[in-house]
Structure formats: C-alpha cells, structure tokens
C-alpha atoms as a PDB file:
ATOM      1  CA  UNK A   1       0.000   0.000   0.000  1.00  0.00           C
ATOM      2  CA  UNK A   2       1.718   3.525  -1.392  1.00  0.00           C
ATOM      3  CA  UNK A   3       2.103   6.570   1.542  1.00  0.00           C
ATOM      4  CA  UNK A   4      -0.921   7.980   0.042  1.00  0.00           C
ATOM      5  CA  UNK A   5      -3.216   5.363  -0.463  1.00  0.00           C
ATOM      6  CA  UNK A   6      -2.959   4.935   3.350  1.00  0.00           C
ATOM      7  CA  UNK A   7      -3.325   8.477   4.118  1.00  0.00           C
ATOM      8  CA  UNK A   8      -6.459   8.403   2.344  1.00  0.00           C
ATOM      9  CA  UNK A   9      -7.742   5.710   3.966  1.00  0.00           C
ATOM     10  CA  UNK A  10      -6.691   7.046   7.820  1.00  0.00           C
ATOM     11  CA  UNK A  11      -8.741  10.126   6.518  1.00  0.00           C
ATOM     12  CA  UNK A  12     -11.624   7.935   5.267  1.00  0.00           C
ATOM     13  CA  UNK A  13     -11.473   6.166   9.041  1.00  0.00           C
ATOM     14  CA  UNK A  14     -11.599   9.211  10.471  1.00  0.00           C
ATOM     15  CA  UNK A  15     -14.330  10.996   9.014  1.00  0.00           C
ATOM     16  CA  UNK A  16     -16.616   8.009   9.572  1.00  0.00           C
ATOM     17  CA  UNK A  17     -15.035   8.064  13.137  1.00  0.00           C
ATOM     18  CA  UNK A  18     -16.308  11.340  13.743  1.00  0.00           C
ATOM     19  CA  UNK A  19     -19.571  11.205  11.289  1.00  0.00           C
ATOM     20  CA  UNK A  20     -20.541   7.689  14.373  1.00  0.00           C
ATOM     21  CA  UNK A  21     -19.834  10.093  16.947  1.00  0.00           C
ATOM     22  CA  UNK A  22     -21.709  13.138  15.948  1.00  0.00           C
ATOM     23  CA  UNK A  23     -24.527  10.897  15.208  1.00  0.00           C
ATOM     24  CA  UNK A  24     -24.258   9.303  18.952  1.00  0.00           C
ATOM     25  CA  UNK A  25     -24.660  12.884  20.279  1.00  0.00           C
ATOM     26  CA  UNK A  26     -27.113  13.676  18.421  1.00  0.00           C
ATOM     27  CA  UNK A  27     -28.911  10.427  19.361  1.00  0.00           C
ATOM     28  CA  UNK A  28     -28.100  11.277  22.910  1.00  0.00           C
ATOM     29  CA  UNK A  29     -29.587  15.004  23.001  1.00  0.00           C
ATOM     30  CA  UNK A  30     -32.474  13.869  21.263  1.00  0.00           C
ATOM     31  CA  UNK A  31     -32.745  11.761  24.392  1.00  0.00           C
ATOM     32  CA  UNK A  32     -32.422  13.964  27.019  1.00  0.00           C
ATOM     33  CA  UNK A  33     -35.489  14.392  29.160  1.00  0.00           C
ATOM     34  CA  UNK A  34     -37.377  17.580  28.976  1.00  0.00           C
ATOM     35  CA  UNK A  35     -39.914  19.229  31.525  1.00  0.00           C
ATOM     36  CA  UNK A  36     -42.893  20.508  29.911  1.00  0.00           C
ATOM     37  CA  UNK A  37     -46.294  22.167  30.553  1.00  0.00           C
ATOM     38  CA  UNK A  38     -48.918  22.832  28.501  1.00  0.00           C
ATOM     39  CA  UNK A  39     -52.525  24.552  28.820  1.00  0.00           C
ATOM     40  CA  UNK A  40     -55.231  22.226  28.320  1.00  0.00           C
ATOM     41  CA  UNK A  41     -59.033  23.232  27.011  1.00  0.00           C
ATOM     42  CA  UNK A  42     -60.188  23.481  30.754  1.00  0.00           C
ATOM     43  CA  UNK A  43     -57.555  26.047  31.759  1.00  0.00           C
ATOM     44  CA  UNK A  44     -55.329  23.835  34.028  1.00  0.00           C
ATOM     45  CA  UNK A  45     -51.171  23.730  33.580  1.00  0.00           C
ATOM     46  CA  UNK A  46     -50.129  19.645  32.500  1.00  0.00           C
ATOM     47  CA  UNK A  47     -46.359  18.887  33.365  1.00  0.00           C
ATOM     48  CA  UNK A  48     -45.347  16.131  32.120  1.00  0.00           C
ATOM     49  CA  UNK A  49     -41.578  14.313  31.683  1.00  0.00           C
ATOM     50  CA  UNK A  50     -40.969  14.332  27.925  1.00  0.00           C
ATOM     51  CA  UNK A  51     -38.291  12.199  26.260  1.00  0.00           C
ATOM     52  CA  UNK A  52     -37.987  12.069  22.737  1.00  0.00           C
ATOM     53  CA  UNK A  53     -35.024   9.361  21.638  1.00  0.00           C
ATOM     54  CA  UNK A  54     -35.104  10.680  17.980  1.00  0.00           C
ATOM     55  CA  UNK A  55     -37.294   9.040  15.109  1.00  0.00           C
ATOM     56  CA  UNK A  56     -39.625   7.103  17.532  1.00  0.00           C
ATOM     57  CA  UNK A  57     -42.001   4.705  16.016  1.00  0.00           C
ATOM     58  CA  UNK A  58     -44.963   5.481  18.682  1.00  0.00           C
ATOM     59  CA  UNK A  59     -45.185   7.327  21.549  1.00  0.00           C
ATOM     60  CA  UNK A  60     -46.627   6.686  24.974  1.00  0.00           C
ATOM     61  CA  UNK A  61     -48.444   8.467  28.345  1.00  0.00           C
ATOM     62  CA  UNK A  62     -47.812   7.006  31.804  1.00  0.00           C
ATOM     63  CA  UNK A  63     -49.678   7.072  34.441  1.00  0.00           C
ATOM     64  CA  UNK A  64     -48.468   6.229  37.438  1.00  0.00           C
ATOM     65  CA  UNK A  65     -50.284   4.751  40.517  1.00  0.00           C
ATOM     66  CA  UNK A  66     -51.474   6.149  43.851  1.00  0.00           C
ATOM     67  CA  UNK A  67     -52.542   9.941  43.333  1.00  0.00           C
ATOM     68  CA  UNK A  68     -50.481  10.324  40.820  1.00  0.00           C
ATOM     69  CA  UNK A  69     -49.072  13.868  41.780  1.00  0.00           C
ATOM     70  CA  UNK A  70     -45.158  13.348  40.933  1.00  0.00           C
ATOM     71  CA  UNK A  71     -44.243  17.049  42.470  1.00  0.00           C
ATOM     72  CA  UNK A  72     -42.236  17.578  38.917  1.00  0.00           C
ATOM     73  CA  UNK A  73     -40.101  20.143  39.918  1.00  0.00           C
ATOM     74  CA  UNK A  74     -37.426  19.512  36.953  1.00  0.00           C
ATOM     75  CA  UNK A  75     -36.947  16.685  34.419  1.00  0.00           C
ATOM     76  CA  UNK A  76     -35.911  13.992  37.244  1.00  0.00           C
ATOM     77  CA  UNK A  77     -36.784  15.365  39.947  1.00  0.00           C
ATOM     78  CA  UNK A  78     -40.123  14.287  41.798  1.00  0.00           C
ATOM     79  CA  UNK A  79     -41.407  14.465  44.954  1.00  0.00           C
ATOM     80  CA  UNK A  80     -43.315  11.342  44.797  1.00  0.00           C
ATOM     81  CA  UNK A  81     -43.370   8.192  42.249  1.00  0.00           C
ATOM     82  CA  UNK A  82     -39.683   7.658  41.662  1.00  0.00           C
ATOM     83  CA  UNK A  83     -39.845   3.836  42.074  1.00  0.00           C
ATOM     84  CA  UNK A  84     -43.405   3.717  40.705  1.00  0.00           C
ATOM     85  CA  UNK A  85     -42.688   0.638  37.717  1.00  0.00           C
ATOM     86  CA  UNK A  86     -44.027   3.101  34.306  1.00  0.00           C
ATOM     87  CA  UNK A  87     -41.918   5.722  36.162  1.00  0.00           C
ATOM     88  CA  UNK A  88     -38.839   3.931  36.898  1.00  0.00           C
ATOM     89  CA  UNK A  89     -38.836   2.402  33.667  1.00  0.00           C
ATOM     90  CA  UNK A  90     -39.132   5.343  31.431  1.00  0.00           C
ATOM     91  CA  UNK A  91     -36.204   5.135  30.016  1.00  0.00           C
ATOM     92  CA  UNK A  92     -36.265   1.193  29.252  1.00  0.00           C
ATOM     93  CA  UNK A  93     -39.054   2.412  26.772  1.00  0.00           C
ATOM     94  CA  UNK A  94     -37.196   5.606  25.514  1.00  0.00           C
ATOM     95  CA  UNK A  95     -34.331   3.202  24.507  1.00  0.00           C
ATOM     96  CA  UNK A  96     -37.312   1.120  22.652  1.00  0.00           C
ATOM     97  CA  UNK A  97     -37.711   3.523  20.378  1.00  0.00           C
ATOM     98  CA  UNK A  98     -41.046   5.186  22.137  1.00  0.00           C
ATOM     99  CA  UNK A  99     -41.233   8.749  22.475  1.00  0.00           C
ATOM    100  CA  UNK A 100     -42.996   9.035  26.391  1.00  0.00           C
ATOM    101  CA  UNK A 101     -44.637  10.961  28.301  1.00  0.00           C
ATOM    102  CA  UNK A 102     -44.754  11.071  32.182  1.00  0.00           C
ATOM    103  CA  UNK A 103     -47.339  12.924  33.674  1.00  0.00           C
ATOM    104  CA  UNK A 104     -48.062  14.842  36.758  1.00  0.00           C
ATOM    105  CA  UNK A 105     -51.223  15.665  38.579  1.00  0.00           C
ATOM    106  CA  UNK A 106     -52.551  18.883  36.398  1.00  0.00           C
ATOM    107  CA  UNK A 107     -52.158  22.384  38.050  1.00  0.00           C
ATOM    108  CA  UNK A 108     -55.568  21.897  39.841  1.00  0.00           C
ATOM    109  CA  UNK A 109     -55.113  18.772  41.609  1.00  0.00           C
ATOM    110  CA  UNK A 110     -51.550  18.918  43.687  1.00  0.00           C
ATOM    111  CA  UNK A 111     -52.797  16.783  46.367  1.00  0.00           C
ATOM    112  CA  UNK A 112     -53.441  13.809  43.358  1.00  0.00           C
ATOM    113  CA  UNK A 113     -55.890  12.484  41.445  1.00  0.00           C
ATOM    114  CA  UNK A 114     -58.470   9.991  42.814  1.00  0.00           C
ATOM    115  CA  UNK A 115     -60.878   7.711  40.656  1.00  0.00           C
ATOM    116  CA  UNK A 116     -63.426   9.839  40.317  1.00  0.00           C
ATOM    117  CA  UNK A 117     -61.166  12.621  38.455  1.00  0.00           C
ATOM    118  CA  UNK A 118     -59.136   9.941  37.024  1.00  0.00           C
ATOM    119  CA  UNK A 119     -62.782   8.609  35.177  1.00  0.00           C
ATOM    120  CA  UNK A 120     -63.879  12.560  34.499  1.00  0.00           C
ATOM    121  CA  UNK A 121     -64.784  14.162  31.155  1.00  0.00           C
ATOM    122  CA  UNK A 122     -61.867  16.859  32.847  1.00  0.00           C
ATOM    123  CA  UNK A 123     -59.043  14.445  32.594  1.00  0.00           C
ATOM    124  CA  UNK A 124     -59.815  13.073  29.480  1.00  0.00           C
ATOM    125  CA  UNK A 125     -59.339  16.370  27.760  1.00  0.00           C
ATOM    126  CA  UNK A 126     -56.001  17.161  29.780  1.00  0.00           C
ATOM    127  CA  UNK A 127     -54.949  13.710  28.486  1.00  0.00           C
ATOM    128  CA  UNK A 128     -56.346  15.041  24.910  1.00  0.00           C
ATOM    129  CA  UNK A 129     -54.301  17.755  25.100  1.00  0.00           C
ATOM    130  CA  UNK A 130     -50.988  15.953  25.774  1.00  0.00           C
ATOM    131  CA  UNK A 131     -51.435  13.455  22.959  1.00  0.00           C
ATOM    132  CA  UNK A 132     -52.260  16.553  20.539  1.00  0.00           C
ATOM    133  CA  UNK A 133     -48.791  17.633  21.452  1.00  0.00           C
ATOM    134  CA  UNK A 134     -46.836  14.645  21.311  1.00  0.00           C
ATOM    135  CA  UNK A 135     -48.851  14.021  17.821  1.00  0.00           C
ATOM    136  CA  UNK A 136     -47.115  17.780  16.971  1.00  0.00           C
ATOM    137  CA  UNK A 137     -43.675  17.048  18.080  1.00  0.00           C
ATOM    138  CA  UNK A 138     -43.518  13.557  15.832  1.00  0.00           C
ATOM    139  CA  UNK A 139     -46.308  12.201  13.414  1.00  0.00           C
ATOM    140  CA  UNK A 140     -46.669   8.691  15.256  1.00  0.00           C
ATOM    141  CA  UNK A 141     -49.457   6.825  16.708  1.00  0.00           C
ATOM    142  CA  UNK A 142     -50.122   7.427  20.726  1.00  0.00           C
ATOM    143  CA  UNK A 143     -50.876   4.582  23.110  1.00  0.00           C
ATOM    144  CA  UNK A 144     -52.076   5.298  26.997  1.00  0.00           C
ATOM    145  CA  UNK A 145     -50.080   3.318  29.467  1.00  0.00           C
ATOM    146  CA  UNK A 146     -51.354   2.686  33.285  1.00  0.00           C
ATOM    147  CA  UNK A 147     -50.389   1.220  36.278  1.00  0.00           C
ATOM    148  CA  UNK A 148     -52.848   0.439  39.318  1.00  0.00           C
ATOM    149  CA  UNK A 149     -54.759   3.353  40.078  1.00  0.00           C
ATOM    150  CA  UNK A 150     -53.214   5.034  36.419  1.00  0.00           C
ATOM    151  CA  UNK A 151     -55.537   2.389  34.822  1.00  0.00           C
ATOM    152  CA  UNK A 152     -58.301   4.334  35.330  1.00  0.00           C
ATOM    153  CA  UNK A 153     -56.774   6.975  33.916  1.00  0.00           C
ATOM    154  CA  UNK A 154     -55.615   5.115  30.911  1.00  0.00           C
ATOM    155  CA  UNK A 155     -58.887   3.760  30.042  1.00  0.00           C
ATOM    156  CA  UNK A 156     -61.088   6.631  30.213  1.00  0.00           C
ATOM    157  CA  UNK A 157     -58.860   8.357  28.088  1.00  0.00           C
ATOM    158  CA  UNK A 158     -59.069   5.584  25.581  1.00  0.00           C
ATOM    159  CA  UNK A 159     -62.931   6.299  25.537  1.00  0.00           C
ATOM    160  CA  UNK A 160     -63.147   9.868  25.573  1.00  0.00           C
ATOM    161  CA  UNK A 161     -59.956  11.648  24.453  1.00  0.00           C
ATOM    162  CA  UNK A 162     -59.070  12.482  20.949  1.00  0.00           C
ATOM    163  CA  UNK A 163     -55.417  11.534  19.405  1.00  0.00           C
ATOM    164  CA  UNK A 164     -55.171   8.232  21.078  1.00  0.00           C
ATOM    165  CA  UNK A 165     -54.479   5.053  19.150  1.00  0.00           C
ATOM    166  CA  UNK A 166     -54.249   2.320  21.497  1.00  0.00           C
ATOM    167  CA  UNK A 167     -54.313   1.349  25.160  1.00  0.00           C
ATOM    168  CA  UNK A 168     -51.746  -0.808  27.830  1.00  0.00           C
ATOM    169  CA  UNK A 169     -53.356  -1.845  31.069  1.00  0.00           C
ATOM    170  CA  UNK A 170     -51.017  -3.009  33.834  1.00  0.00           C
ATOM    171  CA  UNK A 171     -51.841  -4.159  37.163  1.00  0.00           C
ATOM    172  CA  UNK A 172     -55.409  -2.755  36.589  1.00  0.00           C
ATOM    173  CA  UNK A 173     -57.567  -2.339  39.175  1.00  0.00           C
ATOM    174  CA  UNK A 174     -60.203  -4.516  39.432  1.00  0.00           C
ATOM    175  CA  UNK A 175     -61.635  -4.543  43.058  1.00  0.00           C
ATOM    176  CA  UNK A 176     -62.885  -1.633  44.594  1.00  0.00           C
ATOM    177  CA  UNK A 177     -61.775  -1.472  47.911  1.00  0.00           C
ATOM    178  CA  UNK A 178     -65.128  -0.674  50.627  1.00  0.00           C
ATOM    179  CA  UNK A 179     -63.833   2.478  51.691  1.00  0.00           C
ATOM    180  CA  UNK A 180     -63.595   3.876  48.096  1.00  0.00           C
ATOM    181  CA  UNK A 181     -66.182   6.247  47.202  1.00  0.00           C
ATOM    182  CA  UNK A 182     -66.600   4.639  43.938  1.00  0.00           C
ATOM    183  CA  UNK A 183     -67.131   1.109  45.878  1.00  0.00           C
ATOM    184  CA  UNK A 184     -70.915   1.179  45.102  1.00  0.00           C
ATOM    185  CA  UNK A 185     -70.776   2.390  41.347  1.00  0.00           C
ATOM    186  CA  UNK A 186     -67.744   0.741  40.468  1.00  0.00           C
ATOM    187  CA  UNK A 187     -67.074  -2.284  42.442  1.00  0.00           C
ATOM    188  CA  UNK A 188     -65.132  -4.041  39.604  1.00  0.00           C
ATOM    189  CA  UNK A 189     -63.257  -0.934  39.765  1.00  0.00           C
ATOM    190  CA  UNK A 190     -61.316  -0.302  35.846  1.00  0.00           C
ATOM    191  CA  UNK A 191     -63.884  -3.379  34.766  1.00  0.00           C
ATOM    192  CA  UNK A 192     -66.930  -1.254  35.795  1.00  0.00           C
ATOM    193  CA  UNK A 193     -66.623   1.456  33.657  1.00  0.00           C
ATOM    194  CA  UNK A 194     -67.707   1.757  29.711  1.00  0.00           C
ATOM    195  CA  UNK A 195     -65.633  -0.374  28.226  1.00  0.00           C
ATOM    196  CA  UNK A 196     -67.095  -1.255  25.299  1.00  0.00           C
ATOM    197  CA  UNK A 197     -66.494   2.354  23.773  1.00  0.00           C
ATOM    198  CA  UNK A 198     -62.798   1.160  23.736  1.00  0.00           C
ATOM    199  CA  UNK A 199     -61.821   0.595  19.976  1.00  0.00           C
ATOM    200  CA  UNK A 200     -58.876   1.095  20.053  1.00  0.00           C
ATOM    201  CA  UNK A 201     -55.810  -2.192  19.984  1.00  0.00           C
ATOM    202  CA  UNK A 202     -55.247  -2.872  24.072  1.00  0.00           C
ATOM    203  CA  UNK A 203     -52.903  -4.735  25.749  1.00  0.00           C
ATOM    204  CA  UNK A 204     -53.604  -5.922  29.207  1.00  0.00           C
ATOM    205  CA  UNK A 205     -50.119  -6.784  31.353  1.00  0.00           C
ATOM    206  CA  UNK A 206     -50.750  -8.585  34.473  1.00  0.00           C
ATOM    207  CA  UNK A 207     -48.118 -10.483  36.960  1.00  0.00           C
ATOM    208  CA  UNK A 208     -48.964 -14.092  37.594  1.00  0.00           C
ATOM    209  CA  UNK A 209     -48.083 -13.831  41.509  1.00  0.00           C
ATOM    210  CA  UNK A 210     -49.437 -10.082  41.938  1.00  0.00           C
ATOM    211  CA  UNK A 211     -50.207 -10.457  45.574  1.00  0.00           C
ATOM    212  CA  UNK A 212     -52.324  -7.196  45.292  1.00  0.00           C
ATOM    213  CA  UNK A 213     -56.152  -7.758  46.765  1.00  0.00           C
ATOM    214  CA  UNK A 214     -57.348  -5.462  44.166  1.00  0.00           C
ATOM    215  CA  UNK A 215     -55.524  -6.448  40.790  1.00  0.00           C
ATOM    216  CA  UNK A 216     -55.430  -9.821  41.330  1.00  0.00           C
ATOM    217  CA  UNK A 217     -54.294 -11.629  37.713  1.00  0.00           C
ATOM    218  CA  UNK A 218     -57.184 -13.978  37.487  1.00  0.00           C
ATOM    219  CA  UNK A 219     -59.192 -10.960  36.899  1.00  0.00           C
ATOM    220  CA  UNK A 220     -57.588  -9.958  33.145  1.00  0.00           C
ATOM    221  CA  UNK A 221     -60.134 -12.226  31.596  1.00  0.00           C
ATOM    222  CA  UNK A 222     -63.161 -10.526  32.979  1.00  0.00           C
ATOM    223  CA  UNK A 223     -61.481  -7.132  31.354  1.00  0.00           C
ATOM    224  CA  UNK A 224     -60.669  -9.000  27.970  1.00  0.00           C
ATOM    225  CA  UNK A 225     -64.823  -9.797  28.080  1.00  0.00           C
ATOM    226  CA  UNK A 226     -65.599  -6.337  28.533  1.00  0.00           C
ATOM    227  CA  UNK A 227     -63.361  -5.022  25.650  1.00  0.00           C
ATOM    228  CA  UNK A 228     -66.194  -6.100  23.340  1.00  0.00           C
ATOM    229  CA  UNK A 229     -65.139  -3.507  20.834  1.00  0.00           C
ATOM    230  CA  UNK A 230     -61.459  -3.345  20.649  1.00  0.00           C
ATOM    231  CA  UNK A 231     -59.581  -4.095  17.252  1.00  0.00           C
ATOM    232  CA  UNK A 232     -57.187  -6.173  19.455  1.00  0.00           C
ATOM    233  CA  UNK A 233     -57.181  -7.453  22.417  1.00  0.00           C
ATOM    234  CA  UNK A 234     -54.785  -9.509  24.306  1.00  0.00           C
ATOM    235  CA  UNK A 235     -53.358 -10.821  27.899  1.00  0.00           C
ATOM    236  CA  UNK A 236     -49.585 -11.456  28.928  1.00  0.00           C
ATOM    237  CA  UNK A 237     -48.983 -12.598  31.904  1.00  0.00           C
ATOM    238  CA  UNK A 238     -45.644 -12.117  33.110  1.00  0.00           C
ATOM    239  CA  UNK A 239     -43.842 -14.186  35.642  1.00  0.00           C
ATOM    240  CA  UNK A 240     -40.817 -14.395  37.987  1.00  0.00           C
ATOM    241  CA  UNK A 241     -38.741 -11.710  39.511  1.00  0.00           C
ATOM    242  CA  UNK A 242     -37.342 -10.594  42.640  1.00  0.00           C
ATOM    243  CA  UNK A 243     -38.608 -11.076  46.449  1.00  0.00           C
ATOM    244  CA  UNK A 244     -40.996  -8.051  47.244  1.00  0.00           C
ATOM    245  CA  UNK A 245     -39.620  -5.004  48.723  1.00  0.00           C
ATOM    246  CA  UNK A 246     -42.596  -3.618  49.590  1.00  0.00           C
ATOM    247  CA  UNK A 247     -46.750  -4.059  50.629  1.00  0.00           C
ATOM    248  CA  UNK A 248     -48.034  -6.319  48.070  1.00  0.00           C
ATOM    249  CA  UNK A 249     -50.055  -3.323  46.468  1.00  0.00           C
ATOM    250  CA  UNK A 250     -46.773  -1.082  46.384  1.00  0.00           C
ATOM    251  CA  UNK A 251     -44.259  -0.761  43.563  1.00  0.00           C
ATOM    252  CA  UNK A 252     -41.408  -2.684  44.777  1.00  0.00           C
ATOM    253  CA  UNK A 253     -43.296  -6.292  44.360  1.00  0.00           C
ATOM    254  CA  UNK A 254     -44.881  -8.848  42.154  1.00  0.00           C
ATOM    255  CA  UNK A 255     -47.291  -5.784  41.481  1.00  0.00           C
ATOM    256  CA  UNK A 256     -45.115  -3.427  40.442  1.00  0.00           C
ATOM    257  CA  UNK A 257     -43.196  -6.459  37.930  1.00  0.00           C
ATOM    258  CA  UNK A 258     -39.365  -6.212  40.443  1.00  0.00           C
ATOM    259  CA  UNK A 259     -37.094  -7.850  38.745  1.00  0.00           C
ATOM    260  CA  UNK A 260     -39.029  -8.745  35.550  1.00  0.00           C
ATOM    261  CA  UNK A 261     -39.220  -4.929  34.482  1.00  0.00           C
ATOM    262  CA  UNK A 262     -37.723  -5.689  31.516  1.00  0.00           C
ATOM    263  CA  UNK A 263     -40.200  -8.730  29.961  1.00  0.00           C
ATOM    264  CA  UNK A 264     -43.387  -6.711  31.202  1.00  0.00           C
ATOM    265  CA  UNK A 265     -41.575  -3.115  29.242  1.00  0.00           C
ATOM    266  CA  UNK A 266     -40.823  -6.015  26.106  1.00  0.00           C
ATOM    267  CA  UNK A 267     -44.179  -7.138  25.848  1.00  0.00           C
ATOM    268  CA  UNK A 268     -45.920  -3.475  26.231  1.00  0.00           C
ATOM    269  CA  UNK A 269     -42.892  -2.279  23.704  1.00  0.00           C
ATOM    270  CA  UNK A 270     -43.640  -5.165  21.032  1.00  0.00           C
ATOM    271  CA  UNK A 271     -47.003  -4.658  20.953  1.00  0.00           C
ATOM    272  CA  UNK A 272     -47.331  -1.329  20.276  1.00  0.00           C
ATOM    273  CA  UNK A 273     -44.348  -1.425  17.786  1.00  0.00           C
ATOM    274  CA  UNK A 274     -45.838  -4.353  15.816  1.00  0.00           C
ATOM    275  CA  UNK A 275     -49.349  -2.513  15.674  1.00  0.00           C
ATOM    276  CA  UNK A 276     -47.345   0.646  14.448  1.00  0.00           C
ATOM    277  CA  UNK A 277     -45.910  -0.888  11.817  1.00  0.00           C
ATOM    278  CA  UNK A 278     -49.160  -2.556  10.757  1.00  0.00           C
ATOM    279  CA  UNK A 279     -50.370   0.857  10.325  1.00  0.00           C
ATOM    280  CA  UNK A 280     -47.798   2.176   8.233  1.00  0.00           C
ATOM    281  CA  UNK A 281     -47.765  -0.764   6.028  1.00  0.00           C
ATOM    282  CA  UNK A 282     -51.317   0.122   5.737  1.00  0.00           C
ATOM    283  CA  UNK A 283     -51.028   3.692   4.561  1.00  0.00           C
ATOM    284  CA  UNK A 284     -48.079   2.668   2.172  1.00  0.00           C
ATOM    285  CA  UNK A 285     -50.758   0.656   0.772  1.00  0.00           C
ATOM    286  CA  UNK A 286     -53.197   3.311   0.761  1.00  0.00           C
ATOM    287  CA  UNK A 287     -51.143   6.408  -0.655  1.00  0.00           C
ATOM    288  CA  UNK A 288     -51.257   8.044  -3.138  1.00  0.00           C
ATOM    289  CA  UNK A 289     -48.678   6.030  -5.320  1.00  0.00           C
ATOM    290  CA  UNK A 290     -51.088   3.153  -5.060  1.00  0.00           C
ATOM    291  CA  UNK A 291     -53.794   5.227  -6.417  1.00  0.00           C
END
C-alpha cells in the first residue's frame, strides 16, 4: 500500500469516526429528558416528563399509581413516584424507540388524582391535550399506558380523548376497595366502567403472583370480556422476579413487575411497535402512489 493510499484511507477512518460520533450525540440530546407544561381546554397547567429518543415509532403516556401527583419540579426530579414501575422504567421504553410521556397531577389537583377525576370528562381532555402535542412534536401513533390506580386513567382516556391510538393496562384495578367512594358504582373498579367504547388495539399486562387484593391476575379475563369492541385485544402474563420489597399493592413487588421490568416493558414495547408498523404498512398501501 503507497504513503498515500494509506493516508487516504486514515482520513476515510476518520471521518466516519467522527460522522458515528456526531450521530451518537445527536442520538443522545435527542434523548435527554425535557420538563414541559402545557394549557389544556379546561384552563389547568399539564407537566409532564418528555423524552424524545429521535425518530420514535410510537409514543406513549404514563400514568403512574397512587394519586399520581409526581411534584415535577425539573426533568428527574419528583417528589413522589420515583420507584413507581411506568416511572422507573421510562427510560427502558425511551431506549425502545417510544417517544414518552410522564405525567403529573394537572395544576388543579396537587394533592393527586383519585378515581373519580381519574374517570372525568376533565381528565380526558387534559390527556387530549398531551397526545395533541406529542402528535405535533412527531407524526406517530399514541398509546395510553397505566399502572394500578393510572388504569383508570388510561382507560377513560381511551374512551373519551381524541389523538389516542391504542391502550396498555397493567396491574389494573379490578376490586374496589369498601372504603372507596366509587365502591358502590364501580365495584369491579377499571372493569366497571364503559368499556365497550374502547376501539382502540389494548394490551392488558398482568403479573402471575401479583399479591395485590385489588388487581389480582385472574381478573384480566373478565377485562378481555368487557373489551367487546377493541380491534385487538390480548393478555400477557408475566412471571418471575425478585422477592418483594414492599406491601403487596406497592411498587417494589410482584405488582409493580421487580425484577421482571424488563419482559413486562418487552411485551408493552412489542405490541405497540408491531401494531405501528401494521399501520404504516397500511397507509403505504393506501397512498397516493397506489392510487
């Protein structure tokens, strides 16, 4: 090999050297979580976590159990839900290739939302409102991912808000506890309400040995029934993990999927990627150079 020949070729190396890098930085800002807050129709302020890994191929909203007020006071810091499993595992789905979405309590709820505003005509246009803008930041379908008390959340925005395209239940709630104002009306709890006005494809992720007295795992199939009208519908049941670290009904057990975080985020990820590529087959198909 001449002097020059393998000049040219230690330039060639290094151009592609730095072309990798400067597309791994790129890749890594486009990762880089983001606080934002938007106004929704009803006049309330909706923070929200937002982390965008660059060309996603869907995008998601979680909701996180309990009350569901975070305390978002940056883009990692919360006062409440760190170890909640849809908020520690953000960024297992960022790195899926799903733009997400973490949201807060809106502006007029800082204590946290209970059922009844989880199930209200309110939330469902705050939860409008942030699909609308993910839909403006990157053209891609937008599925509504729950957790425990987030279910409820999940699945009335599945039946009333606009810009959603499909729906992941995990760990729903299924048993209204006595207590519970919503114990008379709603004593199947998530499985009470409308479900049939869900048409959109939903996934329902459950852990075999959830020790939780109100998501038990036997309890999917009585969900599945009540999905009359959803283009898909499906269980997975996930199994295994790590001893609990917690109540059975807190994050850090069979409920919140220790130790197996990464089958339950696999199964919620494949779905909703195999569905989004279904639908852009189907507009290939459709476009205008098939006309």
């Amino acid at each position: 090999m001449s002097r020059y020949t393998a000049l040219k070729l230690s330039r060639s190396i290094l151009l592609a050297a730095i072309l990798a890098v400067a597309g791994f930085v790129s890749s890594a800002n486009a990762a880089n979580p983001s606080l934002v807050s938007i106004s929704t129709p009803r006049g309330a302020k909706q923070p929200f976590i937002l982390i965008n890994p660059g060309q996603p191929v869907a995008a998601v909203i979680l909701f996180a159990g309990g009350h569901g007020a975070l305390g978002l006071s940056s883009a990692v810091k919360m006062k409440w839900g760190a170890n909640n499993f849809l908020v520690r595992t953000r960024n297992m789905l960022a790195a899926r290739r799903l733009m997400v979405a973490v949201v807060d309590a809106p502006s007029d709820k800082p204590r946290g939302m209970n059922a009844i505003f989880r199930m209200s005509p309110a939330h469902a246009a705050d939860i409008g409102a942030v699909a609308a803008y993910l839909k403006q930041q990157e053209d891609v379908p937008v599925w509504l991912v729950g957790t425990s008390m987030g279910t409820f959340s999940a699945a009335n925005g599945a039946m009333a808000a606009k810009h959603v395209d499909g729906l992941v239940l995990t760990s729903t709630i299924t048993r209204a506890r006595p207590k519970w104002k919503i114990a008379s009306s709603h004593k199947d709890g998530v499985a009470s309400m409308p479900l049939q006005k869900i048409t959109v494809p939903t996934l329902i992720v459950s852990h075999k040995n959830d020790g939780c007295n109100i998501t038990p795992a036997g309890d999917a199939s009585l969900l599945l029934a009540r999905l009359e009208r959803a283009a898909m519908k499906k269980i997975t049941l996930v199994e295994g993990g790590l001893p609990a670290r917690s109540g059975p009904c807190k994050a850090k057990s069979a409920h919140g999927f220790l130790g197996v975080e990464d089958k339950a985020i696999d199964s919620i990820a494949d779905s909703i990627r195999a569905h989004a590529q279904l639908n852009a087959g189907a507009r290939t198909q459709t476009g205008p150079e098939k006309k």
